[in-house]
PDB file of N, CA and C in Angstrom:
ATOM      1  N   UNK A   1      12.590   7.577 -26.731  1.00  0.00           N
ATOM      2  CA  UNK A   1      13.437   6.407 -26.798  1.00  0.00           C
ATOM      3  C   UNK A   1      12.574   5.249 -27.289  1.00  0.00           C
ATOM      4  N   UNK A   2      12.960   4.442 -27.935  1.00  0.00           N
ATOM      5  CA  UNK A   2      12.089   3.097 -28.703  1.00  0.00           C
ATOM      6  C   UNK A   2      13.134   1.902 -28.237  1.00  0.00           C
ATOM      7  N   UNK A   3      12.175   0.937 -27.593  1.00  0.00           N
ATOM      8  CA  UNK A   3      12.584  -0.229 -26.970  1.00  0.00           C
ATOM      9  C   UNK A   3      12.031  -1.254 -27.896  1.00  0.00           C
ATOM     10  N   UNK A   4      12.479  -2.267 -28.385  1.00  0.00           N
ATOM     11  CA  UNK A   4      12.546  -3.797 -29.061  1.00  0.00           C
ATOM     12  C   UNK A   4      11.534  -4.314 -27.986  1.00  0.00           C
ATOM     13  N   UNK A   5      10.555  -5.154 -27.942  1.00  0.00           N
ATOM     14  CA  UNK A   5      10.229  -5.842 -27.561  1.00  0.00           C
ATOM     15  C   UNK A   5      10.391  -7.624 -28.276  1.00  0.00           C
ATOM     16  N   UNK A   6      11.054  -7.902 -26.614  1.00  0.00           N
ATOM     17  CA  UNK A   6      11.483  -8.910 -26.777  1.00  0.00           C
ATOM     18  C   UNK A   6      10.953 -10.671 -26.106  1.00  0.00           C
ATOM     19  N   UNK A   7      11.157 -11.471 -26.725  1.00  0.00           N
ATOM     20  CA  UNK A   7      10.704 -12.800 -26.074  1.00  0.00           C
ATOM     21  C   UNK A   7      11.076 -13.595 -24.998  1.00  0.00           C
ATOM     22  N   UNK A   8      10.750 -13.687 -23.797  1.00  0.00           N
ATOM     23  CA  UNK A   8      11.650 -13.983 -22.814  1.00  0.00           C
ATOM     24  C   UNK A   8      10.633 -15.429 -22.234  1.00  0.00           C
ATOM     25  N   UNK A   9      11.061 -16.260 -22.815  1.00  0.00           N
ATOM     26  CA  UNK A   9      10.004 -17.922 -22.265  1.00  0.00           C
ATOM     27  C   UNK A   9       8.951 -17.789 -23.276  1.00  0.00           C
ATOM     28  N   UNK A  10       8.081 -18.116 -22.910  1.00  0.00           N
ATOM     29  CA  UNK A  10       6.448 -17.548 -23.192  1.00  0.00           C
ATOM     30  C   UNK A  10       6.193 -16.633 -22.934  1.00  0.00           C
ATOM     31  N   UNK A  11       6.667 -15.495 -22.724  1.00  0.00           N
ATOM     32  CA  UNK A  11       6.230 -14.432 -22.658  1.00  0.00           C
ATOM     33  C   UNK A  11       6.766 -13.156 -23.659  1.00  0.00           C
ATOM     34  N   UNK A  12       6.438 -11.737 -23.268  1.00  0.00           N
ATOM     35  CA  UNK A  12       7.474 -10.968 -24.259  1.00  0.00           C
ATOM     36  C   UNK A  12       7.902  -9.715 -23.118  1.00  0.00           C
ATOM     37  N   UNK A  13       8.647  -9.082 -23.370  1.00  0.00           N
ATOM     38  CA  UNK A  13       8.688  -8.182 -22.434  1.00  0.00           C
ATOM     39  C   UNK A  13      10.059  -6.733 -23.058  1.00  0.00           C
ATOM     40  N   UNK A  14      10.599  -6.152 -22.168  1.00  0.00           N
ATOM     41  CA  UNK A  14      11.395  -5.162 -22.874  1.00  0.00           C
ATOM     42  C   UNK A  14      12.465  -5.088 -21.988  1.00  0.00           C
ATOM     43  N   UNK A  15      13.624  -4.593 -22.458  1.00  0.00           N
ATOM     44  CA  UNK A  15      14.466  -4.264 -21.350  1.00  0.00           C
ATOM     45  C   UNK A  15      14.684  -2.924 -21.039  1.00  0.00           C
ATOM     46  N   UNK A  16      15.018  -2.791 -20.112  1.00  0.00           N
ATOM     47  CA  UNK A  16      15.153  -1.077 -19.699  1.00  0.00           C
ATOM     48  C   UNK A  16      16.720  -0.764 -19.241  1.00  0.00           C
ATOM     49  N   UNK A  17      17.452   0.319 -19.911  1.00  0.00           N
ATOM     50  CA  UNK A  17      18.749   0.172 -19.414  1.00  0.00           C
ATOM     51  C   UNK A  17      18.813   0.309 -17.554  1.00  0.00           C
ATOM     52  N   UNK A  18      19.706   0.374 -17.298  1.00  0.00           N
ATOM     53  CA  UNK A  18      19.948   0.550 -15.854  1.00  0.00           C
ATOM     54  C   UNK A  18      20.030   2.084 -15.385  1.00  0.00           C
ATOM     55  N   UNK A  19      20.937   2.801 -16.174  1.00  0.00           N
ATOM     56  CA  UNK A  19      20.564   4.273 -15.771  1.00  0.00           C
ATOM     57  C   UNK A  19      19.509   5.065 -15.716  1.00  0.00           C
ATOM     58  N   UNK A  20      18.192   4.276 -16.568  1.00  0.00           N
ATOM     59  CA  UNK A  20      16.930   5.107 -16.865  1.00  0.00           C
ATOM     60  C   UNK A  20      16.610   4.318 -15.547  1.00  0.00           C
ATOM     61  N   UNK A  21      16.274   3.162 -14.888  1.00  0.00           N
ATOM     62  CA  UNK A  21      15.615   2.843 -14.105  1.00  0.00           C
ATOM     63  C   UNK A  21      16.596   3.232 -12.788  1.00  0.00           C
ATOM     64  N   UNK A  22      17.753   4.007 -12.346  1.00  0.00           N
ATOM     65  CA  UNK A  22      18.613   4.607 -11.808  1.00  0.00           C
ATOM     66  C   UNK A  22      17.521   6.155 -11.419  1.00  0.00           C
ATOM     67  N   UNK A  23      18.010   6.475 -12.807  1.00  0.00           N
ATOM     68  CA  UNK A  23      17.380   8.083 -12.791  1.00  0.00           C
ATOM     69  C   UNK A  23      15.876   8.308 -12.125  1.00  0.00           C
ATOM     70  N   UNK A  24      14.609   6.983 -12.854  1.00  0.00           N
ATOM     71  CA  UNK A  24      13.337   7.150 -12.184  1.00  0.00           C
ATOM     72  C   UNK A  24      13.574   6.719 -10.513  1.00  0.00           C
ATOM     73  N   UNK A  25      14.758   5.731  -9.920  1.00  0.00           N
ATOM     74  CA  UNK A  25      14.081   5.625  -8.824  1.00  0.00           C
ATOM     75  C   UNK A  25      14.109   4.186  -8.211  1.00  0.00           C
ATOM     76  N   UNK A  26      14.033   3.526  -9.204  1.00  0.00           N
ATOM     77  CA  UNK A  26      13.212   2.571  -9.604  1.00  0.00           C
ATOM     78  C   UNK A  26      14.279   1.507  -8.615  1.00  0.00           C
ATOM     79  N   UNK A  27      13.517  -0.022  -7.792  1.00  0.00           N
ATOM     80  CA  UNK A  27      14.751  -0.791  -7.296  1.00  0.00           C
ATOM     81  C   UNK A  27      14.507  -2.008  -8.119  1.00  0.00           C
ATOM     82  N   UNK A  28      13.473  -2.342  -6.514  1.00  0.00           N
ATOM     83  CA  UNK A  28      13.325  -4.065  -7.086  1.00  0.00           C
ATOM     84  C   UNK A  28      11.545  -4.375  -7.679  1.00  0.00           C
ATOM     85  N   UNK A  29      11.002  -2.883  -7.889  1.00  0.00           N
ATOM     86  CA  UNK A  29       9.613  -3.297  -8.301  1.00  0.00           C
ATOM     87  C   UNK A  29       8.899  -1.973  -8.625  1.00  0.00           C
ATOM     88  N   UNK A  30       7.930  -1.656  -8.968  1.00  0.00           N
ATOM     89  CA  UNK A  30       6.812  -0.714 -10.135  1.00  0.00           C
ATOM     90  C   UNK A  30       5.934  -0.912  -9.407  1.00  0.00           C
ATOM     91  N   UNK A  31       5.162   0.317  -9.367  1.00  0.00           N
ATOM     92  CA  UNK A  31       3.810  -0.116  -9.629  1.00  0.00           C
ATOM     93  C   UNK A  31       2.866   0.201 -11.215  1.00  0.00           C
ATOM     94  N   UNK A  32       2.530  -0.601 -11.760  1.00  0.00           N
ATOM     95  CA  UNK A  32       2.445  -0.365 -13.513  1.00  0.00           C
ATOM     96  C   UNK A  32       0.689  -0.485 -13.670  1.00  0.00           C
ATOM     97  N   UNK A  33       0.234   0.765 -14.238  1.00  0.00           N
ATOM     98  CA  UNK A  33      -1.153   1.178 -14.564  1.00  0.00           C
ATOM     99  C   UNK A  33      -1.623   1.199 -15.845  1.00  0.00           C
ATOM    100  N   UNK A  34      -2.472   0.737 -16.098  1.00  0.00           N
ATOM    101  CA  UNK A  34      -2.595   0.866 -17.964  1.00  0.00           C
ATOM    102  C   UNK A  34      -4.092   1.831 -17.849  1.00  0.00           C
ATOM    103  N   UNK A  35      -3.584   3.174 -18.203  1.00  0.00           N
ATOM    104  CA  UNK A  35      -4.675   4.077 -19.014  1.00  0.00           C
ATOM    105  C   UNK A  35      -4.395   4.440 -19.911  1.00  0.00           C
ATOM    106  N   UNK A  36      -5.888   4.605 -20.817  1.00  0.00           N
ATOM    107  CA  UNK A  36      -6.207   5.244 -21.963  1.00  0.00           C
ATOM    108  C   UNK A  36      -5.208   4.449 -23.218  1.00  0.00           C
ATOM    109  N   UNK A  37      -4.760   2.941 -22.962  1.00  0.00           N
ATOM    110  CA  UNK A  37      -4.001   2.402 -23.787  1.00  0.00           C
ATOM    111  C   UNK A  37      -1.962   2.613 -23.811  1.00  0.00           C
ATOM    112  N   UNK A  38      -2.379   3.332 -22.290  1.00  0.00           N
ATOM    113  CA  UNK A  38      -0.173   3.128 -22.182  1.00  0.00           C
ATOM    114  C   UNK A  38      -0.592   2.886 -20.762  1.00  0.00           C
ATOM    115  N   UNK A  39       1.030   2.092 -20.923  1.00  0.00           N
ATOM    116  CA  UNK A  39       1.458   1.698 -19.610  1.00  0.00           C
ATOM    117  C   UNK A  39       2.121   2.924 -19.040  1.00  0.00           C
ATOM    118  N   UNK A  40       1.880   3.048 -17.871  1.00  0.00           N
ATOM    119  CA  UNK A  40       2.451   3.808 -17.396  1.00  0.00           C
ATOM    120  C   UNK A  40       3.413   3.420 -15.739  1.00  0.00           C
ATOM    121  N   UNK A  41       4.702   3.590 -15.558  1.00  0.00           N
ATOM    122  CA  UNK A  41       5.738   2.848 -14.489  1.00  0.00           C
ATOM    123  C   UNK A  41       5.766   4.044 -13.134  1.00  0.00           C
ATOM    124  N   UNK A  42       5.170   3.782 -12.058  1.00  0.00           N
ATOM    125  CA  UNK A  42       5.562   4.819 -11.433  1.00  0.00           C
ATOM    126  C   UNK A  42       6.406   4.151  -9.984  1.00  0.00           C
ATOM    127  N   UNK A  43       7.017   4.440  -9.081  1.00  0.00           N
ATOM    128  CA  UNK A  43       7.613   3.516  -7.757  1.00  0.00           C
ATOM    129  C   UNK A  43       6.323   2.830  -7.111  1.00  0.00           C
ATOM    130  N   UNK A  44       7.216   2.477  -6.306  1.00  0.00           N
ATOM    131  CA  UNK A  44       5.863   1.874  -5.458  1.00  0.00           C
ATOM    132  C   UNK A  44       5.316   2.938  -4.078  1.00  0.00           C
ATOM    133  N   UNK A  45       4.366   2.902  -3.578  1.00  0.00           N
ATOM    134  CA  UNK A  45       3.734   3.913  -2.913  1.00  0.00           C
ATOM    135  C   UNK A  45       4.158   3.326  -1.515  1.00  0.00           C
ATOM    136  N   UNK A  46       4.493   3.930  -0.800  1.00  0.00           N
ATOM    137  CA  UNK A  46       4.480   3.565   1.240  1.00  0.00           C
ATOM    138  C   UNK A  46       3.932   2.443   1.054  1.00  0.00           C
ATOM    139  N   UNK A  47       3.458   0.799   1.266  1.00  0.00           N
ATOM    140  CA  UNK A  47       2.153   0.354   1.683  1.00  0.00           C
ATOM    141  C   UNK A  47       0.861   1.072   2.550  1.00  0.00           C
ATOM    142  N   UNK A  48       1.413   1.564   3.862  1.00  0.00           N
ATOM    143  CA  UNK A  48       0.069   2.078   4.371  1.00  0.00           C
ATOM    144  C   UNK A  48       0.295   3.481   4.267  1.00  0.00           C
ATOM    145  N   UNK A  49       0.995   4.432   3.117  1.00  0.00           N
ATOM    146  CA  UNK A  49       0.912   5.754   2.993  1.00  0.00           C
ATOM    147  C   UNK A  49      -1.042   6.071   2.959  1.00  0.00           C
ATOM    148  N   UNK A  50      -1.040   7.156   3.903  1.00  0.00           N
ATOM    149  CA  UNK A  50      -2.366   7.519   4.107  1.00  0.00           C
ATOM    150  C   UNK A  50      -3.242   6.918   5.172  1.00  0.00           C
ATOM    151  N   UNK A  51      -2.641   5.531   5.427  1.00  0.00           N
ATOM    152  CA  UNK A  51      -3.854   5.236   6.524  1.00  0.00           C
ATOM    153  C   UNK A  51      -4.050   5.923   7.595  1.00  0.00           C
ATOM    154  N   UNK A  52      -3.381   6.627   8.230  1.00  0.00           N
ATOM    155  CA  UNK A  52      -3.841   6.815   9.476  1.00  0.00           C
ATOM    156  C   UNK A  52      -4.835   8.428   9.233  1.00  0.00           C
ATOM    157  N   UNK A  53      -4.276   9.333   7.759  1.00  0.00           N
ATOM    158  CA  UNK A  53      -5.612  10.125   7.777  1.00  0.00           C
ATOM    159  C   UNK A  53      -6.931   9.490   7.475  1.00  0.00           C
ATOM    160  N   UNK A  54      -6.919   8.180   7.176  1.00  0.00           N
ATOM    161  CA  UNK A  54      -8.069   7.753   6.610  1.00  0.00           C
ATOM    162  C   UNK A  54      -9.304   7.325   7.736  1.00  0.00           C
ATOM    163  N   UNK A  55      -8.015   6.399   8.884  1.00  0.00           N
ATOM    164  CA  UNK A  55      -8.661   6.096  10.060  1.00  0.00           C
ATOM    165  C   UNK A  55      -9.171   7.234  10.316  1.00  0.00           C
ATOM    166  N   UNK A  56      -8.511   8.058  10.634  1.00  0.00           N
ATOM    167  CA  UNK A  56      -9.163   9.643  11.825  1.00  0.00           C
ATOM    168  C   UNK A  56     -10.385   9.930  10.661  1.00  0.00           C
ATOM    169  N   UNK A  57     -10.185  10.250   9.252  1.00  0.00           N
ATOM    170  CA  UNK A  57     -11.339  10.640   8.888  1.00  0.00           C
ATOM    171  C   UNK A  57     -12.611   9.339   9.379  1.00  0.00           C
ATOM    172  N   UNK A  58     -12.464   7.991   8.858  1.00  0.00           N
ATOM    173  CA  UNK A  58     -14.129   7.131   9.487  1.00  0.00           C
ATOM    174  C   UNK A  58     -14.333   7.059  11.037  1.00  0.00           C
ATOM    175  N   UNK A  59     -12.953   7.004  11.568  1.00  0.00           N
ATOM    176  CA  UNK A  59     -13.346   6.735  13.332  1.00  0.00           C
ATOM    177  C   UNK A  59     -14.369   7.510  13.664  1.00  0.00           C
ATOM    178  N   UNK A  60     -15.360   6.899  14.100  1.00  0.00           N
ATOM    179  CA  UNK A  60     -16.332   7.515  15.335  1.00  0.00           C
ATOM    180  C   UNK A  60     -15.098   8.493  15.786  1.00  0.00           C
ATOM    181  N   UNK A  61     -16.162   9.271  16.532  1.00  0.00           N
ATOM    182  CA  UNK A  61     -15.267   9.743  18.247  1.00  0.00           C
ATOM    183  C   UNK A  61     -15.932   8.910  18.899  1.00  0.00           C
ATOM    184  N   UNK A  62     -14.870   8.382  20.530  1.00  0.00           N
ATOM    185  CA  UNK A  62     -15.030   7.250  21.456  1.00  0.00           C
ATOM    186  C   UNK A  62     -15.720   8.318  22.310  1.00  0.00           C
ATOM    187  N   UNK A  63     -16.378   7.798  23.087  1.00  0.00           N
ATOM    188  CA  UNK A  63     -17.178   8.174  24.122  1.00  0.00           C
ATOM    189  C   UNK A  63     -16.002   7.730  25.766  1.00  0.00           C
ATOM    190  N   UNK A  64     -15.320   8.610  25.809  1.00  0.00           N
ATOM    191  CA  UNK A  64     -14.455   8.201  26.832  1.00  0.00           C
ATOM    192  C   UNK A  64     -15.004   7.963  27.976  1.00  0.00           C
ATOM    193  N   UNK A  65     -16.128   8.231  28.598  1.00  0.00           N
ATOM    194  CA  UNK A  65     -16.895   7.913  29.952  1.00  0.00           C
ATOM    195  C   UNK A  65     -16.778   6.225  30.191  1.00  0.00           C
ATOM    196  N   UNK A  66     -17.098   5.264  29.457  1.00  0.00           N
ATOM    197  CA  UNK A  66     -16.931   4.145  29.085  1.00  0.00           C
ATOM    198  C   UNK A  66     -15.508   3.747  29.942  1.00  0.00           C
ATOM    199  N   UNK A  67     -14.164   4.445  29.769  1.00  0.00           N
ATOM    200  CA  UNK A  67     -12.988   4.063  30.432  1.00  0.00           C
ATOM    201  C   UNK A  67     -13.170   4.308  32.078  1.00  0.00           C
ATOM    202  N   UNK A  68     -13.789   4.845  32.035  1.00  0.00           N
ATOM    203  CA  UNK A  68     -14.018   5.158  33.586  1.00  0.00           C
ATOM    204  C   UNK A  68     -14.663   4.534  34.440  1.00  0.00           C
ATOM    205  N   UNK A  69     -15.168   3.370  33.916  1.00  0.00           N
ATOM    206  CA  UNK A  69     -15.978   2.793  34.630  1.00  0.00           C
ATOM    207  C   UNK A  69     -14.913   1.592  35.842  1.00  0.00           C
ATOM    208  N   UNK A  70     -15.080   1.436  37.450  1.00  0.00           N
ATOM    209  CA  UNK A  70     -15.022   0.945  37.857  1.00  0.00           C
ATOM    210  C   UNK A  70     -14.469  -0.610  37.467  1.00  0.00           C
ATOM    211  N   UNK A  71     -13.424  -1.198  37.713  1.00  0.00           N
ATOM    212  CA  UNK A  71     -12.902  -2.559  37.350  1.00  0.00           C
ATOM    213  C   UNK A  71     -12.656  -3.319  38.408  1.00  0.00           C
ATOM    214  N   UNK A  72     -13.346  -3.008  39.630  1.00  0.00           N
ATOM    215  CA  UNK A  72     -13.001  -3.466  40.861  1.00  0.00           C
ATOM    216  C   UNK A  72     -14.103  -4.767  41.052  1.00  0.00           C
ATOM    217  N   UNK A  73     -14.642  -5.436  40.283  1.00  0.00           N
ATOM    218  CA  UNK A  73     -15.368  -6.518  40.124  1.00  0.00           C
ATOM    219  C   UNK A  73     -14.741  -7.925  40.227  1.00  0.00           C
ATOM    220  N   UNK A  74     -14.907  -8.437  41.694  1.00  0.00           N
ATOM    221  CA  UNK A  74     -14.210  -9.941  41.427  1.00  0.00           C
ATOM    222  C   UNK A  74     -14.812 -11.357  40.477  1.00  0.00           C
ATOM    223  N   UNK A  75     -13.842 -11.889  40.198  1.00  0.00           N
ATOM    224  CA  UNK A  75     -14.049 -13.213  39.050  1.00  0.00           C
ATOM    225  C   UNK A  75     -15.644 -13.935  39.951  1.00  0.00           C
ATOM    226  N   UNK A  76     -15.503 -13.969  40.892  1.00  0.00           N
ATOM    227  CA  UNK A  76     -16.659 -14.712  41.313  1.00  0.00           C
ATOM    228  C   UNK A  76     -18.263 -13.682  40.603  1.00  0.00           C
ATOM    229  N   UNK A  77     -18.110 -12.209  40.716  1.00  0.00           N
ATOM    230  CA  UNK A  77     -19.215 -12.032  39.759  1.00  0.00           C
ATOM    231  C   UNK A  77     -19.810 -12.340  38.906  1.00  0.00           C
ATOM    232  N   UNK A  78     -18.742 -13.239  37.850  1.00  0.00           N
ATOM    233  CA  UNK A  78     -19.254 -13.658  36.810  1.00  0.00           C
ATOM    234  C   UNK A  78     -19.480 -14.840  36.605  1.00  0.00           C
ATOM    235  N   UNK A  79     -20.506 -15.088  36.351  1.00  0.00           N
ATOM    236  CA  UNK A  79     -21.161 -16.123  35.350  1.00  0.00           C
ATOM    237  C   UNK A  79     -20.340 -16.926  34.107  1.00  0.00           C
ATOM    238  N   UNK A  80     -19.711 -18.372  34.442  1.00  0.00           N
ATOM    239  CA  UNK A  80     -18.703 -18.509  33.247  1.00  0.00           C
ATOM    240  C   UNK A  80     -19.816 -20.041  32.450  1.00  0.00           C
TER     241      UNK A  80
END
């Protein structure tokens, strides 16, 4: 398919019919990559798709002994 590029303000840009951006998916936004000299339109990704394998992969492991410690310490112990 060959799109006109067109002038919109100062800028230029193209239009895309509605059924092609229907068919990809597509709503209110892209995420748009330029390799090797094309643009390329793909949806937008989860925002935090992946974080939580990412956390478990860097987290330390916690040393749970640490929770166990005694909390029976009154305010007057401390030093303010």
């Amino acid at each position: 398919m060959r799109i006109d590029i067109i002038t919109i303000g100062h800028s230029q840009g193209i239009r895309l019919p509605k059924s092609l951006l229907t068919h990809c998916g597509f709503h209110k936004s892209v995420e748009l990559e330029i390799k090797n000299g094309e643009m390329i339109l793909r949806k937008p990704l989860h925002p935090r798709m992946g974080w939580k394998d990412a956390f478990a992969a860097e987290s330390p492991v916690i040393d749970q002994d640490w929770l166990r410690v005694s909390s029976n310490h009154s305010d007057e112990e401390w030093v303010w």
